[in-house]
C-alpha atoms as a PDB file:
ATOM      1  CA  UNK A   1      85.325  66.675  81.219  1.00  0.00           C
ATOM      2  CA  UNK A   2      86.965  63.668  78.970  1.00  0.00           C
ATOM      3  CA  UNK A   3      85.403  60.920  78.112  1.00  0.00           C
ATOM      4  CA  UNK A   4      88.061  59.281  79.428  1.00  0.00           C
ATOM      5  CA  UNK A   5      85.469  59.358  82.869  1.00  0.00           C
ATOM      6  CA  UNK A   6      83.185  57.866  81.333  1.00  0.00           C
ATOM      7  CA  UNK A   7      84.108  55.117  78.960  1.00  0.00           C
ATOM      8  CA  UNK A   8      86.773  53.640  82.035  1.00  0.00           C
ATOM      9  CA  UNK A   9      83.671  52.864  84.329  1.00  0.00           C
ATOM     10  CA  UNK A  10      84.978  55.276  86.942  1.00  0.00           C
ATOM     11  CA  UNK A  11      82.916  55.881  90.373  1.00  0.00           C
ATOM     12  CA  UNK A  12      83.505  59.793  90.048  1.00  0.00           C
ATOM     13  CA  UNK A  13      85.505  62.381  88.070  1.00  0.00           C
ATOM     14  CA  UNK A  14      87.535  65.040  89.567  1.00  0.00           C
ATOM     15  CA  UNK A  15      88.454  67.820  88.313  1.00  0.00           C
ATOM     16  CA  UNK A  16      91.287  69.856  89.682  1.00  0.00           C
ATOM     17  CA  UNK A  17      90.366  73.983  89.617  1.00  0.00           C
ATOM     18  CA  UNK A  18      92.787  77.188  90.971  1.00  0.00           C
ATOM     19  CA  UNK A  19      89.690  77.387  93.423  1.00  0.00           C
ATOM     20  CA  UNK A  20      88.355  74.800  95.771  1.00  0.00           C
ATOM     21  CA  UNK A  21      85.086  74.283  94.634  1.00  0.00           C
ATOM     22  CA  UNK A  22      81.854  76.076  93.681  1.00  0.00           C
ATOM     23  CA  UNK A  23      81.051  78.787  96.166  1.00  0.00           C
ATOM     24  CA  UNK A  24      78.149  80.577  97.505  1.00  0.00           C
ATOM     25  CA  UNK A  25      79.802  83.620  95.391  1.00  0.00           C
ATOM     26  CA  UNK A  26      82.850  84.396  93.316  1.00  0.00           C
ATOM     27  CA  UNK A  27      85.748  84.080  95.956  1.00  0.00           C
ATOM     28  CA  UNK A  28      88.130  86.451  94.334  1.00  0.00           C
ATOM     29  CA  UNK A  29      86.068  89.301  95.136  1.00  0.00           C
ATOM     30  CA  UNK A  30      83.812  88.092  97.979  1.00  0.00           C
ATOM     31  CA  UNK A  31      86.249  87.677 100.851  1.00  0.00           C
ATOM     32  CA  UNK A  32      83.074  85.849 102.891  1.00  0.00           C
ATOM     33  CA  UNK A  33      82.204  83.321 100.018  1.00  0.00           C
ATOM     34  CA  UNK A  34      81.414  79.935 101.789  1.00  0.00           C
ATOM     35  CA  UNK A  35      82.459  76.687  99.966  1.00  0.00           C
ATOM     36  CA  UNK A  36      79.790  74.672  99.072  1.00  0.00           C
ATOM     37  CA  UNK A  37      80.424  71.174  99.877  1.00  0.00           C
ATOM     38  CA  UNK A  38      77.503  69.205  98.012  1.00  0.00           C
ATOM     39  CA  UNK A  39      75.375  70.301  94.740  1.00  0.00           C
ATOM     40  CA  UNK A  40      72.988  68.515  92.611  1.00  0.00           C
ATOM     41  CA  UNK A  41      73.530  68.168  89.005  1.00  0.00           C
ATOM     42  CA  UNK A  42      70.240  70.610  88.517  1.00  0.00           C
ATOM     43  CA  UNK A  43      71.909  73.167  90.570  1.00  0.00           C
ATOM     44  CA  UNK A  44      75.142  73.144  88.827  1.00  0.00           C
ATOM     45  CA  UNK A  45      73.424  73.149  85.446  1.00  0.00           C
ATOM     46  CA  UNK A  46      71.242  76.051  86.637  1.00  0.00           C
ATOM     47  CA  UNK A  47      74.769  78.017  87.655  1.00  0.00           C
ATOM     48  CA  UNK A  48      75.816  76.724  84.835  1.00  0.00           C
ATOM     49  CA  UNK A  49      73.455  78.756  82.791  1.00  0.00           C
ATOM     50  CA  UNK A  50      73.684  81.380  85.251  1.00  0.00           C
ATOM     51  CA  UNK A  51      77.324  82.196  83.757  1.00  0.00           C
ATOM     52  CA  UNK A  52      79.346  80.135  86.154  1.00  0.00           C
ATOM     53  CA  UNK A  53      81.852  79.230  84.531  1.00  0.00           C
ATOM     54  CA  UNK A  54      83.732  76.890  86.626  1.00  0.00           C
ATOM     55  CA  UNK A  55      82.614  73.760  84.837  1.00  0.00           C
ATOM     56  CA  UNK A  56      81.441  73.562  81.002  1.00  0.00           C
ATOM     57  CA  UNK A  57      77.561  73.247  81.395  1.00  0.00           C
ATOM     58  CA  UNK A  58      78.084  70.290  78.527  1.00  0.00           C
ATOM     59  CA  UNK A  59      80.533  68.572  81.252  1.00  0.00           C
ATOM     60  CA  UNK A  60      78.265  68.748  84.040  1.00  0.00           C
ATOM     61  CA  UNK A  61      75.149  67.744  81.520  1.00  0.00           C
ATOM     62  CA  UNK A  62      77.043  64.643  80.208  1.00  0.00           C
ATOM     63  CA  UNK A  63      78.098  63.604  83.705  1.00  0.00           C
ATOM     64  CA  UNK A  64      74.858  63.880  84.775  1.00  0.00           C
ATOM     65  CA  UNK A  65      73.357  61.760  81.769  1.00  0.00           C
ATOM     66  CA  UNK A  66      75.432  58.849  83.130  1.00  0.00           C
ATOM     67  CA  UNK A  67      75.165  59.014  86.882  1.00  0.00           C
ATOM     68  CA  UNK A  68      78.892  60.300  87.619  1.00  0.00           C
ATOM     69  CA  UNK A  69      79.832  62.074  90.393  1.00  0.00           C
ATOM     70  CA  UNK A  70      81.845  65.165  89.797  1.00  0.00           C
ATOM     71  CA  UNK A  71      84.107  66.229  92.136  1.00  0.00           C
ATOM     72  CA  UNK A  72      86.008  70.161  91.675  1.00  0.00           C
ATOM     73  CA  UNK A  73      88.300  71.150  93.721  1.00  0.00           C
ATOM     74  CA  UNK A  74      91.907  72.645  93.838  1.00  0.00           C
ATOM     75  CA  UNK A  75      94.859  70.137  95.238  1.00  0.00           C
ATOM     76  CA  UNK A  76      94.300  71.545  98.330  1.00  0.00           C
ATOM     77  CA  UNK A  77      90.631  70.894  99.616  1.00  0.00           C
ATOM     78  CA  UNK A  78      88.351  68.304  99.391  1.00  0.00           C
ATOM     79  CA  UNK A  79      86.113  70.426  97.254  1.00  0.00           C
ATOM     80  CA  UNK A  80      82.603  70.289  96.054  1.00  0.00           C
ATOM     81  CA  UNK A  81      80.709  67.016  95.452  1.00  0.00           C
ATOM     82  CA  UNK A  82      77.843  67.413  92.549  1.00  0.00           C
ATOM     83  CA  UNK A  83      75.728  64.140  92.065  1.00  0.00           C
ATOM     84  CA  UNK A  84      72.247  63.137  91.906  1.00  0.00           C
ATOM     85  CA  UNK A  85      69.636  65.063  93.926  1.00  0.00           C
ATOM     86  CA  UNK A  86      69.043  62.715  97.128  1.00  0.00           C
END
């Protein structure tokens, strides 16, 4: 993630992925992998750890830190929202 996100003020940060978002497993072997439209930053950290490695765990960490919204997704879909546990 740049600091760019950060040190602007922006509402959210998106990054832009080859897949839409984070899924309920790896959809370039599991056909039936659902999209996953909203995570908390604990969850993505956990994943993170995991050995997902859609987003840099420091990213997600640093984002988290300050309050920002990520949002991952490819140009095509709306993606996967991960923010503060509600």
């Amino acid at each position: 993630m740049s600091s760019a996100c950060l040190a602007s003020g922006a509402g959210r940060c998106e990054l832009v992925k080859d897949v839409d978002g984070y899924f309920t497993a790896d959809p370039h072997t599991h056909h039936d992998a659902s999209l996953i439209p909203h995570l908390s930053y604990t969850t993505a950290l956990q994943m993170a750890d995991d050995g997902c490695p859609l987003v840099q765990r420091s990213a997600i960490a640093e984002a988290a830190s300050a309050g920002l919204p990520l949002i991952i997704r490819s140009l095509s879909s709306e993606g996967t929202r991960v923010h503060q546990e509600s």
